[in-house]
N, C-alpha and C. Protein backbone atom coordinates (compact mmCIF):
# COMPACT_ATOMS: atom_id res chain seq x y z
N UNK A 1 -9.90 -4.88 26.18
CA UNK A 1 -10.08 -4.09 24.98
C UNK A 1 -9.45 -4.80 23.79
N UNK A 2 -9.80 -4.48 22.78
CA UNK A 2 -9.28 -5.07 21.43
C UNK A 2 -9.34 -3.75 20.21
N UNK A 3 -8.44 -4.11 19.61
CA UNK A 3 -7.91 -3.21 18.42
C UNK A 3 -8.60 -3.51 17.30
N UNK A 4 -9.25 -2.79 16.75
CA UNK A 4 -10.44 -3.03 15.44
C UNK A 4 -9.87 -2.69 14.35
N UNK A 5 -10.01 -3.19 13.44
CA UNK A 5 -9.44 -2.60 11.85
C UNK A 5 -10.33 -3.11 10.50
N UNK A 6 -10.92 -1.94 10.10
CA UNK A 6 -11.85 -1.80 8.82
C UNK A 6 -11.56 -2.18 7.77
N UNK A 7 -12.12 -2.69 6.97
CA UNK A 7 -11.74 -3.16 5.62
C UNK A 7 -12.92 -2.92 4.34
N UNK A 8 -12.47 -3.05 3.43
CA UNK A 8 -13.93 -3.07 2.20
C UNK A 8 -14.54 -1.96 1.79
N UNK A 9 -14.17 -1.00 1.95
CA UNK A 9 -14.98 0.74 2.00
C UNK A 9 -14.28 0.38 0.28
N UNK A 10 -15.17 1.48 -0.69
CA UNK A 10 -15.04 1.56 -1.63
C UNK A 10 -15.96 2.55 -2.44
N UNK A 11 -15.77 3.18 -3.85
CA UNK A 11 -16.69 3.61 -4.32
C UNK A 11 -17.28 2.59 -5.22
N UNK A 12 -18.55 3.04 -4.97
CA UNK A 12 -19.21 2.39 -6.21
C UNK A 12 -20.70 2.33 -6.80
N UNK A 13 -20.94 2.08 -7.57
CA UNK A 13 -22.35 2.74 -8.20
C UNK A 13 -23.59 2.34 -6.95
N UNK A 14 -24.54 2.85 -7.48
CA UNK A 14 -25.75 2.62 -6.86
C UNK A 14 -26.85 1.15 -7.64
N UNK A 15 -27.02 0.45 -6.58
CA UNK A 15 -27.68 -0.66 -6.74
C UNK A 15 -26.37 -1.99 -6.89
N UNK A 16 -24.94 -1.48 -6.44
CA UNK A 16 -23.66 -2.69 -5.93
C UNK A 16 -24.03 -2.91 -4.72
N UNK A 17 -23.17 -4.05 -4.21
CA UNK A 17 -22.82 -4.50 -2.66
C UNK A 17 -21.67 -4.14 -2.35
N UNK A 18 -21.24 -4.55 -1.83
CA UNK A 18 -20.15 -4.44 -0.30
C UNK A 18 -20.25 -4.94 0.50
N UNK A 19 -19.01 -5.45 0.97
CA UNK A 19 -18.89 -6.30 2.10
C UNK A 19 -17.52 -5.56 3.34
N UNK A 20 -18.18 -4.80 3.97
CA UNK A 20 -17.01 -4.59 5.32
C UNK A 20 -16.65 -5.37 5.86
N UNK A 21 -15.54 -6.09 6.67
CA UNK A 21 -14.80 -6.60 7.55
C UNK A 21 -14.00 -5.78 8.48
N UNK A 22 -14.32 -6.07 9.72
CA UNK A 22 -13.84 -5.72 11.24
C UNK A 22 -12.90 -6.62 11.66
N UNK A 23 -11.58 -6.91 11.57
CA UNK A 23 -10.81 -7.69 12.20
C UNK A 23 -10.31 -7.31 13.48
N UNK A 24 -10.74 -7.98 14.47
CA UNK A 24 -10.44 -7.74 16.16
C UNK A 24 -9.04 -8.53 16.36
N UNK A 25 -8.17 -7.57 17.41
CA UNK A 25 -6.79 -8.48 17.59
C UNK A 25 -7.37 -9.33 18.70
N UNK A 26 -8.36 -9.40 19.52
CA UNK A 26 -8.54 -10.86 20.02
C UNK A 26 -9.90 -10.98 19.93
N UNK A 27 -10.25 -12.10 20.96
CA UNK A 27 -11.72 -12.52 20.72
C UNK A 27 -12.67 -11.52 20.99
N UNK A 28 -13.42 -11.52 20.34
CA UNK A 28 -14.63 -10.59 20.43
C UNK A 28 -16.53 -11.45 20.41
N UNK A 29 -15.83 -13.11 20.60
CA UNK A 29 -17.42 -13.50 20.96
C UNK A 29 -18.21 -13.47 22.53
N UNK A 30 -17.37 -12.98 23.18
CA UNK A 30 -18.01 -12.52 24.53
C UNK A 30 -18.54 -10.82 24.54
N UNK A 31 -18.30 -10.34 23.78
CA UNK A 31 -18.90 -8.87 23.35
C UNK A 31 -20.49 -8.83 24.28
N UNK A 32 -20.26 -7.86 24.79
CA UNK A 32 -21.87 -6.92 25.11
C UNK A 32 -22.68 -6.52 23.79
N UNK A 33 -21.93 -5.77 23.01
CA UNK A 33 -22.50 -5.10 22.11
C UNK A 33 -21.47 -5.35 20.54
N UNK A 34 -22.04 -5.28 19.57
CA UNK A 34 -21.09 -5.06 17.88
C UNK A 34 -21.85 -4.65 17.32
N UNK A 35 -21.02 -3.64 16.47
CA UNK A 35 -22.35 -2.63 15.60
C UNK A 35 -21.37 -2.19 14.93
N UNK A 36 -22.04 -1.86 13.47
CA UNK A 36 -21.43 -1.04 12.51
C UNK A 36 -22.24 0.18 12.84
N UNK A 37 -21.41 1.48 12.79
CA UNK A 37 -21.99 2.71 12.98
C UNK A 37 -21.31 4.27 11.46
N UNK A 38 -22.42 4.74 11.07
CA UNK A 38 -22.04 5.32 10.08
C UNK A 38 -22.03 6.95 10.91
N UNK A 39 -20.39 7.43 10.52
CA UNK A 39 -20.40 8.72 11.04
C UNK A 39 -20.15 9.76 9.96
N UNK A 40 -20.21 11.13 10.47
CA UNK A 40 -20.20 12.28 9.78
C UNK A 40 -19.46 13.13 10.18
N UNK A 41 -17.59 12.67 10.15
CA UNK A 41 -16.47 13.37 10.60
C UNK A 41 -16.22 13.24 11.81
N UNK A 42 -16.76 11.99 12.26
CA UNK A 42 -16.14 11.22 13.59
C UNK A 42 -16.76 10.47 13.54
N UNK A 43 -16.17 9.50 14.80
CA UNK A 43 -16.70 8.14 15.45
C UNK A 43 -18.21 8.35 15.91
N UNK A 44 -18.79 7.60 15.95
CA UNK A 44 -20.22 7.21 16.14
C UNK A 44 -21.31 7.45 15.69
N UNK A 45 -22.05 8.91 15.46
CA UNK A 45 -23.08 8.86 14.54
C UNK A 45 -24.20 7.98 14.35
N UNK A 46 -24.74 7.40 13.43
CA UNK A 46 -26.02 6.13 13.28
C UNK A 46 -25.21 5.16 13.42
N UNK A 47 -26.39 3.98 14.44
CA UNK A 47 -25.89 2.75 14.27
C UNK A 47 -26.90 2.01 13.01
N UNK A 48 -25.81 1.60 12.59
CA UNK A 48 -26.73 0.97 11.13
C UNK A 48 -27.45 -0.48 11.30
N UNK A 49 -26.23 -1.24 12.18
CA UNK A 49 -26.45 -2.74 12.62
C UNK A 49 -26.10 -2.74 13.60
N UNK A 50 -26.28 -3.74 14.86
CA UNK A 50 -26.04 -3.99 15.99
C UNK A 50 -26.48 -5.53 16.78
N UNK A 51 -25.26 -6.08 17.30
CA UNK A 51 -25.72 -6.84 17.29
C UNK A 51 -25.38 -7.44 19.11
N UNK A 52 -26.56 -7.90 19.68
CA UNK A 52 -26.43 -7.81 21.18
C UNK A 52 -25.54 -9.01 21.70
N UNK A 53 -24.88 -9.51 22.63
CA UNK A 53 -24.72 -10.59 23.03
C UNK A 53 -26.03 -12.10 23.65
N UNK A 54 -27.28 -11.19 23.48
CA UNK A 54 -28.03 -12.28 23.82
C UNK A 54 -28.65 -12.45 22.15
N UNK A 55 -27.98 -12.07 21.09
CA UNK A 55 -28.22 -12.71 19.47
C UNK A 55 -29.11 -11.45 18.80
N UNK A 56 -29.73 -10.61 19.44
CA UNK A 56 -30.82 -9.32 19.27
C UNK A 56 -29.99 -8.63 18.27
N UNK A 57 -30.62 -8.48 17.26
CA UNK A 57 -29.92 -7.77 15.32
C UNK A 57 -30.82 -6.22 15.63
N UNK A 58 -30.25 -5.59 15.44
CA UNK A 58 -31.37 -4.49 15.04
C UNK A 58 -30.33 -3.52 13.74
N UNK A 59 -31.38 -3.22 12.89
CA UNK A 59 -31.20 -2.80 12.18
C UNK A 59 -31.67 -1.09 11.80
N UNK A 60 -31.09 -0.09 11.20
CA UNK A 60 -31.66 1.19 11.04
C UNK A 60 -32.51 0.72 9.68
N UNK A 61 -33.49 1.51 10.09
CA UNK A 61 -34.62 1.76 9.01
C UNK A 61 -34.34 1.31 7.32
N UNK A 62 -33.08 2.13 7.41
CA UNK A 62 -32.79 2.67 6.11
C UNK A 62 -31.73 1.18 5.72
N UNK A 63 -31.19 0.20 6.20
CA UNK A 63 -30.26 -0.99 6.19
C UNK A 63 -31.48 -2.20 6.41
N UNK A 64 -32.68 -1.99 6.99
CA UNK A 64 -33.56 -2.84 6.77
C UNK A 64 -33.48 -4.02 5.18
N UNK A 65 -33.82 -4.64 5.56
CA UNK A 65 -34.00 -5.70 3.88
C UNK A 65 -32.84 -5.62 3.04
N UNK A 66 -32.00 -4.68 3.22
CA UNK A 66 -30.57 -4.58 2.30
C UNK A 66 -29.39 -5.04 3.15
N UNK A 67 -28.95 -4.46 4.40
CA UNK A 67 -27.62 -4.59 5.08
C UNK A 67 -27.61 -6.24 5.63
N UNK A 68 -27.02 -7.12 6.16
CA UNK A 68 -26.76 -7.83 6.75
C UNK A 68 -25.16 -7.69 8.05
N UNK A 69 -25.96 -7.78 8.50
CA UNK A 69 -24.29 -8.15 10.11
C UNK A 69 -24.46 -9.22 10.19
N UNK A 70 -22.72 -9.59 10.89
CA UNK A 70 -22.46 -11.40 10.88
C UNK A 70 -21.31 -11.23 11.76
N UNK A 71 -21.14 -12.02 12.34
CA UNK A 71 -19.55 -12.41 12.50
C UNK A 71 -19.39 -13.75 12.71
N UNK A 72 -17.88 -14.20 12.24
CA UNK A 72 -17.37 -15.29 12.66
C UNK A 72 -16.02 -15.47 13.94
N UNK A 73 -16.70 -15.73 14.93
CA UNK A 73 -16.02 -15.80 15.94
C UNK A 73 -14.55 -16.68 15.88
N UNK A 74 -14.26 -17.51 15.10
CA UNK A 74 -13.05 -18.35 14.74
C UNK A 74 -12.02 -17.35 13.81
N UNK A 75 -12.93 -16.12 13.07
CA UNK A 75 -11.68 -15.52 12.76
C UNK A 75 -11.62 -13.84 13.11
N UNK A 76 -12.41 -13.82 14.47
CA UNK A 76 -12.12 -12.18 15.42
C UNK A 76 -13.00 -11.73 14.66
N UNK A 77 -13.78 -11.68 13.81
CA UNK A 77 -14.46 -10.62 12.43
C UNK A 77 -15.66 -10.81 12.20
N UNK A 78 -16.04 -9.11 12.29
CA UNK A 78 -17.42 -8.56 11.95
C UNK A 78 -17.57 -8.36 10.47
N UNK A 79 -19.01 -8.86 10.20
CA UNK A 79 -18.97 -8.44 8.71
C UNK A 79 -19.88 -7.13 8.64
N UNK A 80 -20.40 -6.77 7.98
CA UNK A 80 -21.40 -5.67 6.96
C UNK A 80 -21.82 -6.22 5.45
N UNK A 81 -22.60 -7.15 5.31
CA UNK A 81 -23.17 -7.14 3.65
C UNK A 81 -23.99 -6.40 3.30
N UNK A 82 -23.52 -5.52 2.33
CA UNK A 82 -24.26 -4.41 2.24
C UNK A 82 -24.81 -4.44 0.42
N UNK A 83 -26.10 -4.62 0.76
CA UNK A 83 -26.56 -4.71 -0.97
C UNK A 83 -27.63 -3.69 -1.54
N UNK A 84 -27.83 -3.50 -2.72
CA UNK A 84 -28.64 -2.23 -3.05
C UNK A 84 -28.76 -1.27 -2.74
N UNK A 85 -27.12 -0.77 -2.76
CA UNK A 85 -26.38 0.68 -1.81
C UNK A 85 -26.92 1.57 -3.02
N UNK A 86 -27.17 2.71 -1.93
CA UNK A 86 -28.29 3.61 -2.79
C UNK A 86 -27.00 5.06 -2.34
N UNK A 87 -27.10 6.20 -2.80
CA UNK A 87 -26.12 7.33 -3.08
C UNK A 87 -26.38 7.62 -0.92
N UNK A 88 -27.53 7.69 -0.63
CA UNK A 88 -27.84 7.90 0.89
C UNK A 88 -26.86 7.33 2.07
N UNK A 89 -26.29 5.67 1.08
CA UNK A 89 -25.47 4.79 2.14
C UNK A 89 -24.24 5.34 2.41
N UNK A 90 -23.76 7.19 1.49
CA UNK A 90 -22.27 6.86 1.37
C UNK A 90 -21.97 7.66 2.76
N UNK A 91 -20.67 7.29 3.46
CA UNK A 91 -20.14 7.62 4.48
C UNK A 91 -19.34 7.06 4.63
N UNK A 92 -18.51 7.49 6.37
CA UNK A 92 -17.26 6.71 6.88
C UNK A 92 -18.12 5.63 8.05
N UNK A 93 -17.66 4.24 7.44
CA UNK A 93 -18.41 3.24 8.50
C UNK A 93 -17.40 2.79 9.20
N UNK A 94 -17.79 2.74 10.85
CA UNK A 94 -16.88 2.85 11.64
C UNK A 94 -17.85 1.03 12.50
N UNK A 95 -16.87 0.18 12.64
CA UNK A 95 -17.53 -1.00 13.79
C UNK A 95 -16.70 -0.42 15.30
N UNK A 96 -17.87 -1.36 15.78
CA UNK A 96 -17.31 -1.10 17.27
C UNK A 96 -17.84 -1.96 18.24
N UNK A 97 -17.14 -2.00 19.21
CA UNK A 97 -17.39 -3.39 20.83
C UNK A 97 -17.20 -3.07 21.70
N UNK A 98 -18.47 -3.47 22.45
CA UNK A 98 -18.18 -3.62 23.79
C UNK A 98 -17.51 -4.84 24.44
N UNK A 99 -16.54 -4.30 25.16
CA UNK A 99 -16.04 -5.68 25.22
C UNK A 99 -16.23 -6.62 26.45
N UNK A 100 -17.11 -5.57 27.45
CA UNK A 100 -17.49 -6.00 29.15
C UNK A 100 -19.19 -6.29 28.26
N UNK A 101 -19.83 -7.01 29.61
CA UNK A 101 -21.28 -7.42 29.04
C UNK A 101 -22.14 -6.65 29.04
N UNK A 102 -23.32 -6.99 28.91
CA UNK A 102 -24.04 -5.53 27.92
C UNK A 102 -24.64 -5.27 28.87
N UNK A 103 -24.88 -6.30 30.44
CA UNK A 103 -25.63 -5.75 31.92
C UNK A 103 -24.10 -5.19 32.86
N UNK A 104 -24.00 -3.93 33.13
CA UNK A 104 -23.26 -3.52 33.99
C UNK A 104 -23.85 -2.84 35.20
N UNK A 105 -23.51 -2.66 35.87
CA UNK A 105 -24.02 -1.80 37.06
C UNK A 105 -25.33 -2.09 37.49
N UNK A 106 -25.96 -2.95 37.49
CA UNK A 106 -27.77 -2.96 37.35
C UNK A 106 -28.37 -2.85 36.15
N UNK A 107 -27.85 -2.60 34.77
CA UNK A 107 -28.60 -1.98 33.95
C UNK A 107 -28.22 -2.26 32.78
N UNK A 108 -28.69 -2.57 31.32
CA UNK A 108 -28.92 -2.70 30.14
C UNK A 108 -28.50 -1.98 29.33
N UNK A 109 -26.94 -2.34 28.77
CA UNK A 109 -26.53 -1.09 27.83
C UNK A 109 -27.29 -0.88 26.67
N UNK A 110 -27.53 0.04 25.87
CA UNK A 110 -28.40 0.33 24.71
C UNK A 110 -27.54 0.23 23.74
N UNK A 111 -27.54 -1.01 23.38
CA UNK A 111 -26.40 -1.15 22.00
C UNK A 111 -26.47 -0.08 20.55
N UNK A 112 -27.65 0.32 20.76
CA UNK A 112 -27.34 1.45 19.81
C UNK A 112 -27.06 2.49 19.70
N UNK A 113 -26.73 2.62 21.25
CA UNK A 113 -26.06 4.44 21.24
C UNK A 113 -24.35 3.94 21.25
N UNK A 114 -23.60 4.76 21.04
CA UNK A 114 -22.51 4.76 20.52
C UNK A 114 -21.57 4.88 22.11
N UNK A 115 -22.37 5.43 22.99
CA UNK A 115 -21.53 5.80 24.67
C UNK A 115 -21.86 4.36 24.93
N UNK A 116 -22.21 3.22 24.66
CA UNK A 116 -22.27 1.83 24.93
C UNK A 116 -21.15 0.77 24.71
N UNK A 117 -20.16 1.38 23.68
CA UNK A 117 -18.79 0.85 23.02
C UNK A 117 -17.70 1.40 23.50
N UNK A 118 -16.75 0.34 23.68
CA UNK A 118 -15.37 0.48 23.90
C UNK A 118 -14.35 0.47 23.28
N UNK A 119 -14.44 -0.01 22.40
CA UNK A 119 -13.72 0.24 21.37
C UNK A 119 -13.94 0.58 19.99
N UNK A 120 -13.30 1.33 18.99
CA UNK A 120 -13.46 1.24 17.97
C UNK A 120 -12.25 1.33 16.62
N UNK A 121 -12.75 1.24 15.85
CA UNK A 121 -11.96 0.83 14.81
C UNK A 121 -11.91 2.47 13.80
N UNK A 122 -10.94 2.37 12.88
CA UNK A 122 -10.42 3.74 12.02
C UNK A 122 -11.53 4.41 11.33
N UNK A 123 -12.11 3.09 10.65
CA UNK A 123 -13.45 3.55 9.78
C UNK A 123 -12.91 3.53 8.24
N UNK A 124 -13.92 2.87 7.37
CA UNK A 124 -13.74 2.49 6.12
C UNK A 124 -14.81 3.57 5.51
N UNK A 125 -14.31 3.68 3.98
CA UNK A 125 -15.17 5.24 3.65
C UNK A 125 -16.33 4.65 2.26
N UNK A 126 -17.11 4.59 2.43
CA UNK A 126 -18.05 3.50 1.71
C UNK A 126 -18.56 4.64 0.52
N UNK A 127 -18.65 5.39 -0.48
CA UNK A 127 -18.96 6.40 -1.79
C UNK A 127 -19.92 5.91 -2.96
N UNK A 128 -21.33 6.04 -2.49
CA UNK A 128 -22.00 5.25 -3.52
C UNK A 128 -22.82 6.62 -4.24
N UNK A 129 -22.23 6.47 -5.93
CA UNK A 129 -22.76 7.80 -6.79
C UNK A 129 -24.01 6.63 -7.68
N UNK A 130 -24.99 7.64 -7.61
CA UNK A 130 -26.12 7.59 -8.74
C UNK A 130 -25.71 7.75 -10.09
């Protein structure tokens, strides 16, 4: 397991960016699963981004053509570039990892449900006004 910690939440108008950062206290490039997930007075809720250990991005509808996920494995950290944040994007964005592989037991975790992660992080509070 690894200890997650959010960064970059902010208010700010509609049609800014943002950039979240996930800093993991250890490695997190053997991950099953990484995903930023936007909740509504807790952990999990929509996954916005996700990103598989065999490289598979998926994105929610609504983060299509605007959000970007990344990480750089040399410094533990997930990103979120988040551009042409519209009043819809605002919430608490929470990342999260699996930190065993994404085939357990016979079977294919679904990186986008949230019972797929092992850990997660506090959650950064992202406030975008029109």
């Amino acid at each position: 397991q690894v200890h997650l910690v959010e960064s970059g939440g902010d208010s700010v108008q509609a049609g800014s960016s943002l950039r979240l950062s996930c800093r993991a206290s250890g490695s997190i490039a053997s991950s099953g699963c990484m995903g930023w997930f936007r909740g509504f007075g807790g952990k999990g809720g929509e996954a916005v981004a996700t990103i598989v250990s065999d490289g598979t991005i998926i994105y929610t509808d609504s983060a299509k053509d605007r959000f970007v996920i990344s990480t750089d494995d040399a410094k533990n950290t997930l990103y979120l570039q988040m551009n042409s944040l519209k009043p819809e994007d605002s919430g608490s964005y929470y990342c999260a990892v699996r930190s065993g592989p994404v085939y357990a037991g016979g079977s294919r975790a679904n990186c986008q449900y949230r019972f797929a992660y092992s850990d997660w992080g506090q959650g950064t509070q992202v406030t975008v006004s029109s």
